[in-house]
C-alpha atoms as a PDB file:
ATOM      1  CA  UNK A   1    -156.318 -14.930  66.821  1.00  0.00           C
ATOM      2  CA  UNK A   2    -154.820 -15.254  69.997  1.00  0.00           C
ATOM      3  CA  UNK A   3    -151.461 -16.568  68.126  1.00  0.00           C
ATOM      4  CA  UNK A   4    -151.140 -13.778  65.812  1.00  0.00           C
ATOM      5  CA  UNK A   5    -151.559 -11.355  68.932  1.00  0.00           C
ATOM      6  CA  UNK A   6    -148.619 -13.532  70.252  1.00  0.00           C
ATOM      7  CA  UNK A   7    -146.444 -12.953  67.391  1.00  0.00           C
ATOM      8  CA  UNK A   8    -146.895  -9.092  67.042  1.00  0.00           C
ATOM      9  CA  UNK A   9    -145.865  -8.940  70.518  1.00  0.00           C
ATOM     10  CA  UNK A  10    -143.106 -10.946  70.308  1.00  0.00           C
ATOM     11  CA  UNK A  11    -142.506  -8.959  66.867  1.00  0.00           C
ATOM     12  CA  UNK A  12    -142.835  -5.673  68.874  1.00  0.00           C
ATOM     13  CA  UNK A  13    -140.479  -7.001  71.862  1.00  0.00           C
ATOM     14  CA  UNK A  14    -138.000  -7.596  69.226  1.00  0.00           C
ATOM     15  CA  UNK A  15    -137.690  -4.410  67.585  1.00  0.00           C
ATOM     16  CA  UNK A  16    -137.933  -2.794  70.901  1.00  0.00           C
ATOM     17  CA  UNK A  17    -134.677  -4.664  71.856  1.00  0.00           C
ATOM     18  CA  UNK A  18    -133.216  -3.904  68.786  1.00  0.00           C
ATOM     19  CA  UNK A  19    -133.917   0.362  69.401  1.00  0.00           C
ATOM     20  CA  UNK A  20    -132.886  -0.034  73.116  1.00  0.00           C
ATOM     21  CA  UNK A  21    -129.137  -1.006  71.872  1.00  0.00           C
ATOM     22  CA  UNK A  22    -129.136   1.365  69.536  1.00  0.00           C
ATOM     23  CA  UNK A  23    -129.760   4.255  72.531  1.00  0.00           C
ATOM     24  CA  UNK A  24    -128.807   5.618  75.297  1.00  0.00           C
ATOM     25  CA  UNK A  25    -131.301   4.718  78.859  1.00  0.00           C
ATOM     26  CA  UNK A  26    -134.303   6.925  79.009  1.00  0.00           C
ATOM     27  CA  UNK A  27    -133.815   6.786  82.793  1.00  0.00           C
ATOM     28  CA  UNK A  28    -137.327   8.750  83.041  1.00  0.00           C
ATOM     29  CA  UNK A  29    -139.040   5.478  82.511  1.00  0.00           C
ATOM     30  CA  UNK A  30    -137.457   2.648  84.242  1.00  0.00           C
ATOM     31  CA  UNK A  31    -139.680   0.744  86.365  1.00  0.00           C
ATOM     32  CA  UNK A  32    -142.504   1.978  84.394  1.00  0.00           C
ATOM     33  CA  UNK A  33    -145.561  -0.051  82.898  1.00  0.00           C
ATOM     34  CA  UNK A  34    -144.893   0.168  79.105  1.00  0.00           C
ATOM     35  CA  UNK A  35    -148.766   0.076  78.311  1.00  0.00           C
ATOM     36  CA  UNK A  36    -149.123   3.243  80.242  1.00  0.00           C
ATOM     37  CA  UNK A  37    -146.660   4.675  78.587  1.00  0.00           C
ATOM     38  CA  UNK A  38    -147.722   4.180  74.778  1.00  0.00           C
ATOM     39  CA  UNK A  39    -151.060   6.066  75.583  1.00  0.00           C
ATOM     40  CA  UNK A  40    -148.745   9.106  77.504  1.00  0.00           C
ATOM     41  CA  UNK A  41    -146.224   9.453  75.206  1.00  0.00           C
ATOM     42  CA  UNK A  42    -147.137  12.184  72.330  1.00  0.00           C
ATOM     43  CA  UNK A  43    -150.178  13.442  70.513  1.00  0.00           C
ATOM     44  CA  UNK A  44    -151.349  10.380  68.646  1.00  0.00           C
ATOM     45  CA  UNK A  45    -153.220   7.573  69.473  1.00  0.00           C
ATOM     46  CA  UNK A  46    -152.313   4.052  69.907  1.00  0.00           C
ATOM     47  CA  UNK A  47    -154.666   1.143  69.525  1.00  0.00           C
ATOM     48  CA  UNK A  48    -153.911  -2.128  71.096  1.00  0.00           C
ATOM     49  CA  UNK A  49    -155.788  -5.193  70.527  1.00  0.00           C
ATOM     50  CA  UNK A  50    -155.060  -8.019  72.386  1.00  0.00           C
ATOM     51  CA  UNK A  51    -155.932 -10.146  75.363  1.00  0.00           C
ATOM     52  CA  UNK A  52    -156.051  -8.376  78.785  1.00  0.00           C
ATOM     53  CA  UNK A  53    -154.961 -12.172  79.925  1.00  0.00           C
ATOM     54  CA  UNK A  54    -151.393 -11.347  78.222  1.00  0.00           C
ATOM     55  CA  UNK A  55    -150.670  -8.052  80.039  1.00  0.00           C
ATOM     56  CA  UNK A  56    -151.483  -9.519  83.043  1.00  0.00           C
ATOM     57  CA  UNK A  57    -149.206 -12.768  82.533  1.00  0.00           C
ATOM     58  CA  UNK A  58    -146.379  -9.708  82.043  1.00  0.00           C
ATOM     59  CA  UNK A  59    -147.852  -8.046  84.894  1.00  0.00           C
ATOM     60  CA  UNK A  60    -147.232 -11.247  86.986  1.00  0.00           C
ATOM     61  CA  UNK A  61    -143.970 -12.377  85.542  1.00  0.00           C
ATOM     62  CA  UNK A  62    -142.270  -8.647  86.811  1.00  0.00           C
ATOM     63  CA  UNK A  63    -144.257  -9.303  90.409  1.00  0.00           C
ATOM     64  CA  UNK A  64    -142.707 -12.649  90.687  1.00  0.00           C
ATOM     65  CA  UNK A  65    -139.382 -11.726  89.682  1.00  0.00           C
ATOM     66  CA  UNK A  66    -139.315  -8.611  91.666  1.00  0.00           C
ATOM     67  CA  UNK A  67    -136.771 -10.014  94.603  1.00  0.00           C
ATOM     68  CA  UNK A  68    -135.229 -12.401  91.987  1.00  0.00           C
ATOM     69  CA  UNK A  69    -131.480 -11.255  91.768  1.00  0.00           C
ATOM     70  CA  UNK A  70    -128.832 -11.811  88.977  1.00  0.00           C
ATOM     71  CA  UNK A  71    -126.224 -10.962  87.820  1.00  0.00           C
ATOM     72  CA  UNK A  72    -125.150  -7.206  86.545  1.00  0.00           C
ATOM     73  CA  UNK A  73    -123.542  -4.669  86.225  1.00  0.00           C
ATOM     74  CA  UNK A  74    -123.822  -0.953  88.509  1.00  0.00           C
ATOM     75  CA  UNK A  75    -122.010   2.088  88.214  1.00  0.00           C
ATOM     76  CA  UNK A  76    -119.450   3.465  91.810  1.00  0.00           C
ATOM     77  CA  UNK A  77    -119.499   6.602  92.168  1.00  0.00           C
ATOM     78  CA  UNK A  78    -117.985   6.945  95.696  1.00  0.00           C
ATOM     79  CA  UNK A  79    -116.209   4.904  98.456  1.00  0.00           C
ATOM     80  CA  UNK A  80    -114.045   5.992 101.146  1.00  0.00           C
ATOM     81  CA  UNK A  81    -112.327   5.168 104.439  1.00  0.00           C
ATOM     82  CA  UNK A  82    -112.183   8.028 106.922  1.00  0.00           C
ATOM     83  CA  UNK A  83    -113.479   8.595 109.525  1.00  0.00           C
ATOM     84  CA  UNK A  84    -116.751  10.861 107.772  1.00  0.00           C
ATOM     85  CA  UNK A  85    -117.171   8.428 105.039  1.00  0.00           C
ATOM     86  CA  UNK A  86    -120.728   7.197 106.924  1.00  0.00           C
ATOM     87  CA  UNK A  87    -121.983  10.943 106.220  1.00  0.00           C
ATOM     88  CA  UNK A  88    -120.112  11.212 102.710  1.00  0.00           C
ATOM     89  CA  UNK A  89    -121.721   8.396 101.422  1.00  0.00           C
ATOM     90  CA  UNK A  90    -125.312   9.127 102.595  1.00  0.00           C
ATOM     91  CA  UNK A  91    -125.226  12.280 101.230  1.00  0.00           C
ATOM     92  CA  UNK A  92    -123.627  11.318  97.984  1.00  0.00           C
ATOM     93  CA  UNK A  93    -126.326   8.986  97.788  1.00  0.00           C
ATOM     94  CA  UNK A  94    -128.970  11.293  98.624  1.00  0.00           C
ATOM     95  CA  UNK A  95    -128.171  13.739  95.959  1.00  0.00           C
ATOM     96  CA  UNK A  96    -127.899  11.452  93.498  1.00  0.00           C
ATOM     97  CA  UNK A  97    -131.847  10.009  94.108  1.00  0.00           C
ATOM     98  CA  UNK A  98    -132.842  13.423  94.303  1.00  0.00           C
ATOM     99  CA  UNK A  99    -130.660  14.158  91.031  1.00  0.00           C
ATOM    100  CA  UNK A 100    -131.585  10.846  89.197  1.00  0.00           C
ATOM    101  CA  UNK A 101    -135.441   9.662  90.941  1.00  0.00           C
ATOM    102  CA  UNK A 102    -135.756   6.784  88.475  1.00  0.00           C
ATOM    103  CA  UNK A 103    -132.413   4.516  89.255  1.00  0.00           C
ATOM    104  CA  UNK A 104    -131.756   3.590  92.516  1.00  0.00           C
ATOM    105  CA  UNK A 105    -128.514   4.373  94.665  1.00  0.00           C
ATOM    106  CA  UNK A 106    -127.324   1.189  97.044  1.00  0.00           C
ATOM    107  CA  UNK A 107    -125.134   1.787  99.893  1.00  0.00           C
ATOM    108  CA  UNK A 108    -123.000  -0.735 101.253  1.00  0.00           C
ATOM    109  CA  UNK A 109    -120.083  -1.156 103.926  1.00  0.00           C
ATOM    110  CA  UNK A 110    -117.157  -3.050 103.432  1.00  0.00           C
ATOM    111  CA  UNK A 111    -114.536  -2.311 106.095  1.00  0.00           C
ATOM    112  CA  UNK A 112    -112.895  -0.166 105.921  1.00  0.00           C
ATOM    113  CA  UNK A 113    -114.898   1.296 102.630  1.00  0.00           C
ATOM    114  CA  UNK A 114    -118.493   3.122 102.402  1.00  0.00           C
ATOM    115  CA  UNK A 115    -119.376   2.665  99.059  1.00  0.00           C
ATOM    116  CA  UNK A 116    -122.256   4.299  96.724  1.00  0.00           C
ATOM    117  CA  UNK A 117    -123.382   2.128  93.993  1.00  0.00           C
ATOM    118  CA  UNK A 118    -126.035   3.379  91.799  1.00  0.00           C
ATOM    119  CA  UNK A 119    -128.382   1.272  89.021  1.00  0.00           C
ATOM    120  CA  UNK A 120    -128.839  -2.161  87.450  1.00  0.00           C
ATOM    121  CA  UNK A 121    -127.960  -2.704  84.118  1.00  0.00           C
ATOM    122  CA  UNK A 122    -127.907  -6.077  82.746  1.00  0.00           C
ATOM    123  CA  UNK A 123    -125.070  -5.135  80.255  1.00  0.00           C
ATOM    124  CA  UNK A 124    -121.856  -3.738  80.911  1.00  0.00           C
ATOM    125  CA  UNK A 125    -122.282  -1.706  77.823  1.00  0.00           C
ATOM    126  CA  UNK A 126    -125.694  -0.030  79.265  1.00  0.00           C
ATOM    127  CA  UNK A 127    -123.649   0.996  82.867  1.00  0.00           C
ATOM    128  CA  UNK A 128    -120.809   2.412  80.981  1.00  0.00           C
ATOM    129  CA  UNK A 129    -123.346   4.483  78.791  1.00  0.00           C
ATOM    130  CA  UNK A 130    -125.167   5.549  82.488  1.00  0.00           C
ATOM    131  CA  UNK A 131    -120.703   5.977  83.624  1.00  0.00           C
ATOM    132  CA  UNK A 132    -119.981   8.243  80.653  1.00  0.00           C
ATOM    133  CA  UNK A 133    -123.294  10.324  81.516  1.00  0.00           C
ATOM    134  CA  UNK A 134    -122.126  10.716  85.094  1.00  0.00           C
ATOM    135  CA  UNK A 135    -118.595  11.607  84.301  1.00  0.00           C
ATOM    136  CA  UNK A 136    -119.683  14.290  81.913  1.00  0.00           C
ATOM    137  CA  UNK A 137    -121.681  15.732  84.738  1.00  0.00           C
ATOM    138  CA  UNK A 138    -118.732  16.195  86.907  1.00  0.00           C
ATOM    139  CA  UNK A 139    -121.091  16.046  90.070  1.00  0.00           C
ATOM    140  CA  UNK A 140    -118.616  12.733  91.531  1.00  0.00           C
ATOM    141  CA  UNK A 141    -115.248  11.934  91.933  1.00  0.00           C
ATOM    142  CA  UNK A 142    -115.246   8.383  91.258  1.00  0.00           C
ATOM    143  CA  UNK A 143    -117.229   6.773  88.661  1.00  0.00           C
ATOM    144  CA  UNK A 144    -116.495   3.471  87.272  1.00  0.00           C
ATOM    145  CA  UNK A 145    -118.495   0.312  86.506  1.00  0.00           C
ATOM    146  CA  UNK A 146    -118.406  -2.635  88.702  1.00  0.00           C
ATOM    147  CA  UNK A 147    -119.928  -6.361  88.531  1.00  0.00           C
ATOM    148  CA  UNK A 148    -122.045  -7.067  90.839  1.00  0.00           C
ATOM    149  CA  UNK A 149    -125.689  -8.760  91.854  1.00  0.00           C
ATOM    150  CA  UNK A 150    -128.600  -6.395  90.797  1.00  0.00           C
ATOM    151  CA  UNK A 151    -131.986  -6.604  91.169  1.00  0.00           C
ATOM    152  CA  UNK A 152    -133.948  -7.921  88.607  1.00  0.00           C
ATOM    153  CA  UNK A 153    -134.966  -5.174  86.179  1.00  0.00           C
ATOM    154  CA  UNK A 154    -138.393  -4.402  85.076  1.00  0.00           C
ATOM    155  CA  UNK A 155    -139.371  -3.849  81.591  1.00  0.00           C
END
């Protein structure tokens, strides 16, 4: 029993992967705890029979890895050098949290640069979708993807 539950969640996981590079990033629900999410989401109902013992090895895999780093991808969208870049970029990145409350904006100081880098995508392909997004909202001046150490994601 417990090894078919193992292989409809691995079957699950796989065409879940498949669907996620097929669209764009819901960024609504990053961070959030997918089991919670199945029973929110719509008007049906889902039933879900398996061990509690396997959500909470997920459960404790995402707490472990939490501080884990790797490496990524995020998307600029601001650095400067004069002499008001401080204020620039703490407001640019204040907006954009208030703007986007589910990805996270990471401020950083190079000198001479303030910079504003926002997400963590683990593919370059998901940060230039989150790019394109920001571009088409006009709201920044610079927006371009850049490799870099993220945090680990959750699922």
């Amino acid at each position: 029993m417990k090894k078919n539950s193992l292989l409809t969640l691995l079957a699950l996981l796989l065409l879940a992967g498949t669907a996620h590079a097929q669209s764009s990033v819901d960024s609504t629900i990053l961070g959030s705890d997918i089991f919670s999410l199945i029973s929110q989401k719509g008007s049906g109902s889902v039933t879900i029979n398996q061990s509690y013992d396997l959500r909470n090895a997920l459960s404790r895999h995402i707490v472990s890895n939490s501080n884990t780093r790797m490496q990524g991808y995020r998307v600029r969208i601001f650095f400067d050098s004069d002499r008001t870049a401080r204020a620039k970029s703490e407001a640019i990145a204040a907006s954009f949290m208030e703007r986007y409350p589910g990805i996270k904006a990471y401020r950083s100081h190079v000198s001479p640069y303030f910079k504003v880098t926002v997400g963590d995508f683990r593919t370059r392909a998901d940060a230039q979708r989150f790019a394109s997004r920001l571009l088409n909202s006009g709201a920044y001046q610079y927006v371009f993807v850049v490799k870099e150490p993220i945090n680990y994601p959750g699922f």
